[in-house]
PDB file of N, CA and C in Angstrom:
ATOM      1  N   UNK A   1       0.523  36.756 -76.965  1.00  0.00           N
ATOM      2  CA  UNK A   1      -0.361  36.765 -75.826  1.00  0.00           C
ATOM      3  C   UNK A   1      -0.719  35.339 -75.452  1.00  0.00           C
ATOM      4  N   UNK A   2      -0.903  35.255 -74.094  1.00  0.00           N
ATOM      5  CA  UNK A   2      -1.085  33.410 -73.748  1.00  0.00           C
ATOM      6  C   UNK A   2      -2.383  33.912 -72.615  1.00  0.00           C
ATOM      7  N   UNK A   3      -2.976  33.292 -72.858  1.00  0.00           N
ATOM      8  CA  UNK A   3      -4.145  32.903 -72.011  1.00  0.00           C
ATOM      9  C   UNK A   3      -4.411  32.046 -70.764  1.00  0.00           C
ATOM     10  N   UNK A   4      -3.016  31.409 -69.989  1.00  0.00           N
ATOM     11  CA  UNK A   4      -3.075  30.599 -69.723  1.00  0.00           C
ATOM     12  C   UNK A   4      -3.192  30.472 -68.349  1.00  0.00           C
ATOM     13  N   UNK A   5      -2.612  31.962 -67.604  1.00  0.00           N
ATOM     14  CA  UNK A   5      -2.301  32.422 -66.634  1.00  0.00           C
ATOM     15  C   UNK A   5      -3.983  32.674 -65.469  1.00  0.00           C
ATOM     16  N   UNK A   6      -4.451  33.611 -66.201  1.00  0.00           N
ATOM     17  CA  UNK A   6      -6.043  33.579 -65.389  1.00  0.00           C
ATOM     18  C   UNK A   6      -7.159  34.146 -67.034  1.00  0.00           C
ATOM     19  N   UNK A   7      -8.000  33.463 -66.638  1.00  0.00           N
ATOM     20  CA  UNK A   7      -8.905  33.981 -67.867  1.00  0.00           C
ATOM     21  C   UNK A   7     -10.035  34.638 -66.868  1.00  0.00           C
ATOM     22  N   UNK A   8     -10.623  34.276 -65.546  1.00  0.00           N
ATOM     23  CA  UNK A   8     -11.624  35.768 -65.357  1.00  0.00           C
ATOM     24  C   UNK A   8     -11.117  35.462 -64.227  1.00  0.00           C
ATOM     25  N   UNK A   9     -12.018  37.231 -63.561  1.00  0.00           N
ATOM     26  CA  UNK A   9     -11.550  37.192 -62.225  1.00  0.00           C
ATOM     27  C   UNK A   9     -13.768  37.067 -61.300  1.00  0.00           C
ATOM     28  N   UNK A  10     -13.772  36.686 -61.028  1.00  0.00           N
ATOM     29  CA  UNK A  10     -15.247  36.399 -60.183  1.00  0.00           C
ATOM     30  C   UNK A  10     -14.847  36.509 -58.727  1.00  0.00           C
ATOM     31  N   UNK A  11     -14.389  36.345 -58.029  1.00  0.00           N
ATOM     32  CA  UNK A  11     -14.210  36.405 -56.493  1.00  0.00           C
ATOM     33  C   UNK A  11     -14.394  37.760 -56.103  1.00  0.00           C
ATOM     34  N   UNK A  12     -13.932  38.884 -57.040  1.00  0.00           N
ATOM     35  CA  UNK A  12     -14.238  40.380 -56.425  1.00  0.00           C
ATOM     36  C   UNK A  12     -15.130  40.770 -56.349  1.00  0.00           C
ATOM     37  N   UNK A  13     -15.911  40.340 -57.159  1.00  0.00           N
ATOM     38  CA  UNK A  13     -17.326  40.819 -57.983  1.00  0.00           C
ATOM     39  C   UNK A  13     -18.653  40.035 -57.667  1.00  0.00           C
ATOM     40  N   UNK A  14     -18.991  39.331 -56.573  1.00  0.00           N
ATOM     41  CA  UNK A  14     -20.176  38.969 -56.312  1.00  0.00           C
ATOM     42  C   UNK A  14     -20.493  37.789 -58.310  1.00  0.00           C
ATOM     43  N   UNK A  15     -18.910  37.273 -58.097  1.00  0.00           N
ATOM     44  CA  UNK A  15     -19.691  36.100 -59.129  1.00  0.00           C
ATOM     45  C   UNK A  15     -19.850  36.377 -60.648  1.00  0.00           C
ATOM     46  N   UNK A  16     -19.579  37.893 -60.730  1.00  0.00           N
ATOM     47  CA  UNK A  16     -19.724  38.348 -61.968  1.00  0.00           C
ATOM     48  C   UNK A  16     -18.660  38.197 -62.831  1.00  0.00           C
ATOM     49  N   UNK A  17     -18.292  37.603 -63.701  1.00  0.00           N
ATOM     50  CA  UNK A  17     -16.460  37.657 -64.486  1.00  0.00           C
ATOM     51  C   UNK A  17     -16.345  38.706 -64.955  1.00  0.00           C
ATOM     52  N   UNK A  18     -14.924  38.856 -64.802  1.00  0.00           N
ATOM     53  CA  UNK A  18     -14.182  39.736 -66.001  1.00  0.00           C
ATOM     54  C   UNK A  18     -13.397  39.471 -66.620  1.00  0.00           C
ATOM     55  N   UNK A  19     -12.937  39.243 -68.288  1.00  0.00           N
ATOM     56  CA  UNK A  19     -12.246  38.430 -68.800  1.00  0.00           C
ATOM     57  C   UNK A  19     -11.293  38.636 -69.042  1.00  0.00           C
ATOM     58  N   UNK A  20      -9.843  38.284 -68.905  1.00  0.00           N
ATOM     59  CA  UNK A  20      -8.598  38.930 -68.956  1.00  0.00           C
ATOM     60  C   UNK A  20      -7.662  38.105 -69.985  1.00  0.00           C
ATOM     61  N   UNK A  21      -6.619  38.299 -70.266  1.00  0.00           N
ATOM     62  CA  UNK A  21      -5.520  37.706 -71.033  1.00  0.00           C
ATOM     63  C   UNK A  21      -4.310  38.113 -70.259  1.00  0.00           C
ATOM     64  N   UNK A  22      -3.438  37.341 -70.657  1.00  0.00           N
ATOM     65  CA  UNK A  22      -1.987  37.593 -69.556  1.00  0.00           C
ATOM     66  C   UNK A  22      -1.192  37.889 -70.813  1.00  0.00           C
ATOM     67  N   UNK A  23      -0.278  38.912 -70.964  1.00  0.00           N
ATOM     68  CA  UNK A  23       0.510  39.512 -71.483  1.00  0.00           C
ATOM     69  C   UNK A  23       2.566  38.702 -70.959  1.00  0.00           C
ATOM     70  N   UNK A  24       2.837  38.125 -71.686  1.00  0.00           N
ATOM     71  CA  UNK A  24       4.420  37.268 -71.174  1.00  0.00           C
ATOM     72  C   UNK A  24       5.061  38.531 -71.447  1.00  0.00           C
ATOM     73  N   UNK A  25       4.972  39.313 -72.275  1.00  0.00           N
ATOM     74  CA  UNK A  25       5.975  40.155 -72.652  1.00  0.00           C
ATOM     75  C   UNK A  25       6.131  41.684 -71.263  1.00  0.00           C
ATOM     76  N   UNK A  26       4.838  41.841 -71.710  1.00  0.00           N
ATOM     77  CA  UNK A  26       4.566  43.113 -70.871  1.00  0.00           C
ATOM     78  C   UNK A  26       4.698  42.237 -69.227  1.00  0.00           C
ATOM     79  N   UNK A  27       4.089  41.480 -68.950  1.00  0.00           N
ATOM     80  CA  UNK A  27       3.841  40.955 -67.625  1.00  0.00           C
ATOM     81  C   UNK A  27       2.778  41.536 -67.011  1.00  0.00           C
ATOM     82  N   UNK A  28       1.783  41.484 -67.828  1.00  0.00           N
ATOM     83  CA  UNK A  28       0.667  42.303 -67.758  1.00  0.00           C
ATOM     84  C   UNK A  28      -0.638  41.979 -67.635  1.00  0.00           C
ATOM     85  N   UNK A  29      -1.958  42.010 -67.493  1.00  0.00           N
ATOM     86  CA  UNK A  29      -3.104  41.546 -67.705  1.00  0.00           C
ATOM     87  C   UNK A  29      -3.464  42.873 -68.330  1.00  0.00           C
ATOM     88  N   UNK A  30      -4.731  41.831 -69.420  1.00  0.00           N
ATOM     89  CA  UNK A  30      -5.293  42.731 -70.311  1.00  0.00           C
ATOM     90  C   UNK A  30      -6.901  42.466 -69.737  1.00  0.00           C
ATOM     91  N   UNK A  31      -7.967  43.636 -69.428  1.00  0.00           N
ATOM     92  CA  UNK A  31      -9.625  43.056 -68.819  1.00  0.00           C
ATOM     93  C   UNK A  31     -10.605  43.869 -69.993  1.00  0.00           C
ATOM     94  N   UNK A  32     -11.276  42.988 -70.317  1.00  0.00           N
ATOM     95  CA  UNK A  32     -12.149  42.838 -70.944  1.00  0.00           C
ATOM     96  C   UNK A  32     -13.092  44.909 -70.725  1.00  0.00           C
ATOM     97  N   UNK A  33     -13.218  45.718 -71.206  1.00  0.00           N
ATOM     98  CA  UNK A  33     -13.792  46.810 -70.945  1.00  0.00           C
ATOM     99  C   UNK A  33     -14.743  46.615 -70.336  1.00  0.00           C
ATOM    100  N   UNK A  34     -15.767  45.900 -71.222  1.00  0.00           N
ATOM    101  CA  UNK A  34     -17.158  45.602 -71.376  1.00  0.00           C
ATOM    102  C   UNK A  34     -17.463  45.075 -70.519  1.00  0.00           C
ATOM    103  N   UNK A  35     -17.133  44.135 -69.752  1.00  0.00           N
ATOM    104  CA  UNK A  35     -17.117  43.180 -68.555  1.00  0.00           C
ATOM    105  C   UNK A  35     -16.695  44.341 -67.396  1.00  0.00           C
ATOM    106  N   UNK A  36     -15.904  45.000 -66.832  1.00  0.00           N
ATOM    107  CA  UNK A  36     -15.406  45.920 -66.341  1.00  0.00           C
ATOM    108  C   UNK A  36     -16.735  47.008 -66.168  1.00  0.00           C
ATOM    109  N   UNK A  37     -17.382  47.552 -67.348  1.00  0.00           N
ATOM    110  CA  UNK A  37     -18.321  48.213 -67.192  1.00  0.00           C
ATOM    111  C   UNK A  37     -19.739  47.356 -66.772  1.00  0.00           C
ATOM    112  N   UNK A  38     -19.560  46.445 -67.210  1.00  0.00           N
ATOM    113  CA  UNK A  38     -20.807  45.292 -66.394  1.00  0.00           C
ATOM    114  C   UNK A  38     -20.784  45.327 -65.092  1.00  0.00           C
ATOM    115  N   UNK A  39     -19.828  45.285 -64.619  1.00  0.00           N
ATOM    116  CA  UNK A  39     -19.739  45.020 -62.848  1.00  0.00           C
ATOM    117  C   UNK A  39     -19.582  46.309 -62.201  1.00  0.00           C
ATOM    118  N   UNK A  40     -19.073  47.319 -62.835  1.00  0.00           N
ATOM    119  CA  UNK A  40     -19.200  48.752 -61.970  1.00  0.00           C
ATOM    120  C   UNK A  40     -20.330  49.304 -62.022  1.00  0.00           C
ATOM    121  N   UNK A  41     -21.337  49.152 -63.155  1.00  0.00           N
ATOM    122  CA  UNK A  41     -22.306  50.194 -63.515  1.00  0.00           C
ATOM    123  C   UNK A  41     -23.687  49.280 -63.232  1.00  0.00           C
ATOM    124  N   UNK A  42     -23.310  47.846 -63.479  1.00  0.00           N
ATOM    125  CA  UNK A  42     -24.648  47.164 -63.429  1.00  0.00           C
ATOM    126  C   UNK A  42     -25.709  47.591 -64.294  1.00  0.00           C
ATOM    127  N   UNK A  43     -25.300  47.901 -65.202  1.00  0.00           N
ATOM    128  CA  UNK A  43     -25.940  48.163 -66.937  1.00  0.00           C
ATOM    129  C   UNK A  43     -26.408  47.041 -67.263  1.00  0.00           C
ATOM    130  N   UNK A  44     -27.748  47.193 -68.354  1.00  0.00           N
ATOM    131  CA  UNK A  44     -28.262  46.151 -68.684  1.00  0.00           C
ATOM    132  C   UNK A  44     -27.735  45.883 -69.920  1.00  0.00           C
ATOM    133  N   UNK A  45     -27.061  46.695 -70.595  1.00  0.00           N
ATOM    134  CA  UNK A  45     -26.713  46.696 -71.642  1.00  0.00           C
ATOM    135  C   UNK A  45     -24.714  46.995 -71.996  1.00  0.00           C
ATOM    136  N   UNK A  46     -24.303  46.668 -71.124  1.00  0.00           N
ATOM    137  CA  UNK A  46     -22.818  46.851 -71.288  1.00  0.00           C
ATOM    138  C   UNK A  46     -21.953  47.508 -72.535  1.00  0.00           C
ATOM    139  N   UNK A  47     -22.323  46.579 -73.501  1.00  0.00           N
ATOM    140  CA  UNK A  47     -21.788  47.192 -74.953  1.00  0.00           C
ATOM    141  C   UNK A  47     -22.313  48.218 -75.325  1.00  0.00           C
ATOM    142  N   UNK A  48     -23.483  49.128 -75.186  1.00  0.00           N
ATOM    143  CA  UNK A  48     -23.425  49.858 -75.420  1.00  0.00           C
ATOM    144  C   UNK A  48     -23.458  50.914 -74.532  1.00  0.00           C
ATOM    145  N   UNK A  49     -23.306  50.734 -73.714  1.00  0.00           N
ATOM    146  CA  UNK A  49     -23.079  51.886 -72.278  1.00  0.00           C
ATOM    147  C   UNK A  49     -21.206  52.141 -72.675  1.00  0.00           C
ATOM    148  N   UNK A  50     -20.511  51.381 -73.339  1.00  0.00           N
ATOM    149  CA  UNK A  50     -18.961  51.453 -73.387  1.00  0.00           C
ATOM    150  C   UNK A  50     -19.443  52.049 -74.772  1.00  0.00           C
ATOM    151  N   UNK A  51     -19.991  52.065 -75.799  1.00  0.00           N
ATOM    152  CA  UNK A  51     -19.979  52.826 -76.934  1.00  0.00           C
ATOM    153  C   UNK A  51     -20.361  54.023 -76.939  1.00  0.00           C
ATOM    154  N   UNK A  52     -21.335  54.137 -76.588  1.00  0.00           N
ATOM    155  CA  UNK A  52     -21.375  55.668 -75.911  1.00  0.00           C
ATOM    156  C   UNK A  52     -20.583  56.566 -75.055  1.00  0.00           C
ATOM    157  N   UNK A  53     -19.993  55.663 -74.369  1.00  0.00           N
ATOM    158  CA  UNK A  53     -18.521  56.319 -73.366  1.00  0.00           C
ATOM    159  C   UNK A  53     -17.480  56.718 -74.284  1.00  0.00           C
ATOM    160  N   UNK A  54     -17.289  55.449 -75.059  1.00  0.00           N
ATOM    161  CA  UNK A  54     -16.379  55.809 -75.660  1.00  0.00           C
ATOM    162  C   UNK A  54     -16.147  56.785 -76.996  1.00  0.00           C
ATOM    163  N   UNK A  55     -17.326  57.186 -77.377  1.00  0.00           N
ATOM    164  CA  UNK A  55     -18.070  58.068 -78.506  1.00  0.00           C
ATOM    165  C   UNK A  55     -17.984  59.550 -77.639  1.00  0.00           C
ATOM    166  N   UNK A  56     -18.079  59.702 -76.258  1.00  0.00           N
ATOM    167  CA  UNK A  56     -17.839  60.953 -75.121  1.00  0.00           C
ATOM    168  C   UNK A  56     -16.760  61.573 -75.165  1.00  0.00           C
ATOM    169  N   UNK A  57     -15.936  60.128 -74.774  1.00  0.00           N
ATOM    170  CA  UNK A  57     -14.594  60.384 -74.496  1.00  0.00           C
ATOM    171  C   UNK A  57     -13.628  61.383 -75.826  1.00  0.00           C
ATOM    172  N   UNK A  58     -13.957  60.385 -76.629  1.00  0.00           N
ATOM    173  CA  UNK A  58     -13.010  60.638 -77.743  1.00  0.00           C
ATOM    174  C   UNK A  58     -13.794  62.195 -78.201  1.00  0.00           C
ATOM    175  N   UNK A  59     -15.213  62.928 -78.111  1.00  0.00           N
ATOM    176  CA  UNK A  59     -15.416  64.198 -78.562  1.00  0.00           C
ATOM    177  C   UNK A  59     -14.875  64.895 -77.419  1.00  0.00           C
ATOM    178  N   UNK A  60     -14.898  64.622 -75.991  1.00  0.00           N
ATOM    179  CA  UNK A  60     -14.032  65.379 -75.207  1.00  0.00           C
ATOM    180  C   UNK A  60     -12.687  65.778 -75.363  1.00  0.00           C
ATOM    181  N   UNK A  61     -11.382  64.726 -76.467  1.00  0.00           N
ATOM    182  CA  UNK A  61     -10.592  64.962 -76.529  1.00  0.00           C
ATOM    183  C   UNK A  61      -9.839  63.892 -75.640  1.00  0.00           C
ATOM    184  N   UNK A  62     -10.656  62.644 -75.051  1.00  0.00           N
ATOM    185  CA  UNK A  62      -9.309  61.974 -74.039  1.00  0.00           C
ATOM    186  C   UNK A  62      -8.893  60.868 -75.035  1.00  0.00           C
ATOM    187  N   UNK A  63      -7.228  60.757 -74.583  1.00  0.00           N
ATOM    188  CA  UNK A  63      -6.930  59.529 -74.996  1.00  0.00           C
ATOM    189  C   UNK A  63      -6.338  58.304 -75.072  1.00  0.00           C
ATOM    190  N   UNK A  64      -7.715  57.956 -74.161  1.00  0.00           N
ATOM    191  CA  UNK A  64      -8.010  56.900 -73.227  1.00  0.00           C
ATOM    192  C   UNK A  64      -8.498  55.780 -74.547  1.00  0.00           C
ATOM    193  N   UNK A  65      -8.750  55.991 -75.921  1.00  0.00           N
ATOM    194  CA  UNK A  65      -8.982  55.508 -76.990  1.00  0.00           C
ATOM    195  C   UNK A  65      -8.087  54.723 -77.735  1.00  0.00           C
ATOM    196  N   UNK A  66      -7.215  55.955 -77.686  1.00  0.00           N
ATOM    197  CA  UNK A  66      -5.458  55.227 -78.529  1.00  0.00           C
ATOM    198  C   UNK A  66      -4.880  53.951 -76.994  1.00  0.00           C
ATOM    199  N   UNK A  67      -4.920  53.723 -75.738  1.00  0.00           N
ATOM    200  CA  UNK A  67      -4.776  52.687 -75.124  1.00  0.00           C
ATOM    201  C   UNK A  67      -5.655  51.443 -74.898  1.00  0.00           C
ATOM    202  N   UNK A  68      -6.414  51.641 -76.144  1.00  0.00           N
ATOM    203  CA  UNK A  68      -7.233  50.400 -76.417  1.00  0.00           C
ATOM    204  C   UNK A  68      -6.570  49.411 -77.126  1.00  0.00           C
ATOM    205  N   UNK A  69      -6.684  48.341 -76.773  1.00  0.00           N
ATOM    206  CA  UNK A  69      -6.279  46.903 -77.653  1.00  0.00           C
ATOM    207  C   UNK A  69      -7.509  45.929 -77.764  1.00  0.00           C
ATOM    208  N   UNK A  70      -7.116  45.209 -79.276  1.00  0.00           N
ATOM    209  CA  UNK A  70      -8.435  44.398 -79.133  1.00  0.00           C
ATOM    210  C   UNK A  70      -8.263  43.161 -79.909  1.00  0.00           C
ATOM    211  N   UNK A  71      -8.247  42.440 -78.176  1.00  0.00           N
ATOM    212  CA  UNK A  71      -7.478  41.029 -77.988  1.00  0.00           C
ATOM    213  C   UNK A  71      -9.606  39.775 -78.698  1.00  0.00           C
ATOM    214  N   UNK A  72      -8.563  38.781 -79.132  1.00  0.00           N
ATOM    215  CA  UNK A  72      -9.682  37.645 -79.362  1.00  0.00           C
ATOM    216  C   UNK A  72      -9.954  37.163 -77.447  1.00  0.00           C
ATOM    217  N   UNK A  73     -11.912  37.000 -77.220  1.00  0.00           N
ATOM    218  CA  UNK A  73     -11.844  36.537 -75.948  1.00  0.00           C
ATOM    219  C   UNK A  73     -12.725  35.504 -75.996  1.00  0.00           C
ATOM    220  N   UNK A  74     -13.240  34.815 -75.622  1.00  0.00           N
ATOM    221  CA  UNK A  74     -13.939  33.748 -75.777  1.00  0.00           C
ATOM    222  C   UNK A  74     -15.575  34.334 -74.974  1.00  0.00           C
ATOM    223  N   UNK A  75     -16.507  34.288 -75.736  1.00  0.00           N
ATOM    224  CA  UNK A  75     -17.805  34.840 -75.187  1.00  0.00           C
ATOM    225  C   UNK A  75     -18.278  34.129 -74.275  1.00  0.00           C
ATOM    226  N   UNK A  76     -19.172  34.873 -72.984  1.00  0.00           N
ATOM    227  CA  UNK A  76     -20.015  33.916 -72.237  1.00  0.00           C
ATOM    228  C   UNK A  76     -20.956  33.526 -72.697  1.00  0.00           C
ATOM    229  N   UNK A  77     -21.910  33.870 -74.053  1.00  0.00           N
ATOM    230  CA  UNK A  77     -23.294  33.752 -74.537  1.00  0.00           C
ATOM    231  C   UNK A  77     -22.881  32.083 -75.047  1.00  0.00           C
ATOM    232  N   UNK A  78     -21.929  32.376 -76.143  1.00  0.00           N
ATOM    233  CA  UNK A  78     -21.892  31.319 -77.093  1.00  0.00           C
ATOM    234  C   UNK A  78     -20.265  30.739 -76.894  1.00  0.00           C
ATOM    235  N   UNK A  79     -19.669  30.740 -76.704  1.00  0.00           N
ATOM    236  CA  UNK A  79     -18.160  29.992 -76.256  1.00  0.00           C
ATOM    237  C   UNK A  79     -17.167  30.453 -77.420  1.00  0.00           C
ATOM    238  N   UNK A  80     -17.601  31.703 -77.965  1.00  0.00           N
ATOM    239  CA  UNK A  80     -16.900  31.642 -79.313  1.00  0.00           C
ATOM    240  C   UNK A  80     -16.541  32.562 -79.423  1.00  0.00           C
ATOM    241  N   UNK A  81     -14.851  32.821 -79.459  1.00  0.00           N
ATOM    242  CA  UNK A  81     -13.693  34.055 -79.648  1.00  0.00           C
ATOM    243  C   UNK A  81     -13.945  35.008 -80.600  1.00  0.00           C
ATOM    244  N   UNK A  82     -14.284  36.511 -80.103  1.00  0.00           N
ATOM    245  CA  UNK A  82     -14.411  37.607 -80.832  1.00  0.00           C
ATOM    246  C   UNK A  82     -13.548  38.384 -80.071  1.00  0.00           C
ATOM    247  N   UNK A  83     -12.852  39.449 -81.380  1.00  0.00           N
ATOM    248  CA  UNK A  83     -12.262  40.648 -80.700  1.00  0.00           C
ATOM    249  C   UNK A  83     -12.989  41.572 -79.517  1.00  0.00           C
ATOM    250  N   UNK A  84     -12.290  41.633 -78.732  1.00  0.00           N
ATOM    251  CA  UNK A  84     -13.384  42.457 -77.104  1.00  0.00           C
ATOM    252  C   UNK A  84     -12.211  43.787 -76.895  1.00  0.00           C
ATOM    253  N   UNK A  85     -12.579  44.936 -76.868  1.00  0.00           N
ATOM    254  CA  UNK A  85     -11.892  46.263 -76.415  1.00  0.00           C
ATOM    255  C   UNK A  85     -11.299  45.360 -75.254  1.00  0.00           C
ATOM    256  N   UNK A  86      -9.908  45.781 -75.101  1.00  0.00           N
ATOM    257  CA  UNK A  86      -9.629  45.737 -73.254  1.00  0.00           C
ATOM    258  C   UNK A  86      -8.337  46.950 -73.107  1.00  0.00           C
ATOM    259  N   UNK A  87      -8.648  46.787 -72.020  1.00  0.00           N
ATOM    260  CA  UNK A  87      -7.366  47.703 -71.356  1.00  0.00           C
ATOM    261  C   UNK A  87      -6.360  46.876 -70.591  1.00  0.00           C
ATOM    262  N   UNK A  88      -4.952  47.397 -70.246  1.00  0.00           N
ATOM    263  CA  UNK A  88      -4.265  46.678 -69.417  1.00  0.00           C
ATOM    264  C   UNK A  88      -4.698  47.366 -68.229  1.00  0.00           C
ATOM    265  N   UNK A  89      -3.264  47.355 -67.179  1.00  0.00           N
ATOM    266  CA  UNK A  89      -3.928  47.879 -65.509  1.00  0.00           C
ATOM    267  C   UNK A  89      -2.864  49.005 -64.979  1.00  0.00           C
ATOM    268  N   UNK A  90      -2.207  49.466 -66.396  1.00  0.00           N
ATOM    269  CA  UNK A  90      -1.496  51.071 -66.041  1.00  0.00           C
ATOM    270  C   UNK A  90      -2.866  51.871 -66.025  1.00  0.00           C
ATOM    271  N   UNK A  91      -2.438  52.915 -64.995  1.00  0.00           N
ATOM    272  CA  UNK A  91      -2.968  54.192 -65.010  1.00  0.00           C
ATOM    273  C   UNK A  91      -2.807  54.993 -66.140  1.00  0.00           C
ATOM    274  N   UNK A  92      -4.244  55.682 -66.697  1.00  0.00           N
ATOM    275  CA  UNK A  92      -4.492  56.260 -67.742  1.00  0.00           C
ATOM    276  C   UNK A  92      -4.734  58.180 -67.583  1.00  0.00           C
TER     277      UNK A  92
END
């Protein structure tokens, strides 16, 4: 995975990022969940509005779980790379 391509996207979003990774192999972008659910839901709490989704999902039976990957991203709080859920941008 290379990072080098775009790391957020802010222009869609009234300023808000979303953090991505570029995939060479796949030719792909990978976005940050959590960030994704920040800007659609306008949650105050992101991480756990996606833990609870994702705690839904998976007793509903979807699996929208097993197409999780979990890439190192560099945080906005503190500048410092932790694994972050993301998805790529196939349809699920």
């Amino acid at each position: 995975m290379k990072q080098n391509k775009l790391e957020t996207i802010s222009n869609l979003f009234e300023d808000k990022e979303i953090r991505s990774i570029w995939d060479d192999e796949k030719c792909d972008y990978y976005f940050s969940v959590v960030d994704v659910i920040s800007v659609l839901t306008d949650s105050k709490i992101p991480k756990r509005y996606w833990t609870d989704l994702k705690r839904k999902l998976e007793n509903e039976g979807s699996q929208l779980y097993e197409n999780i990957v979990q890439l190192k991203m560099k945080s906005v709080k503190d500048g410092k790379s932790y694994l972050t859920d993301t998805l790529d941008t196939r349809e699920y």
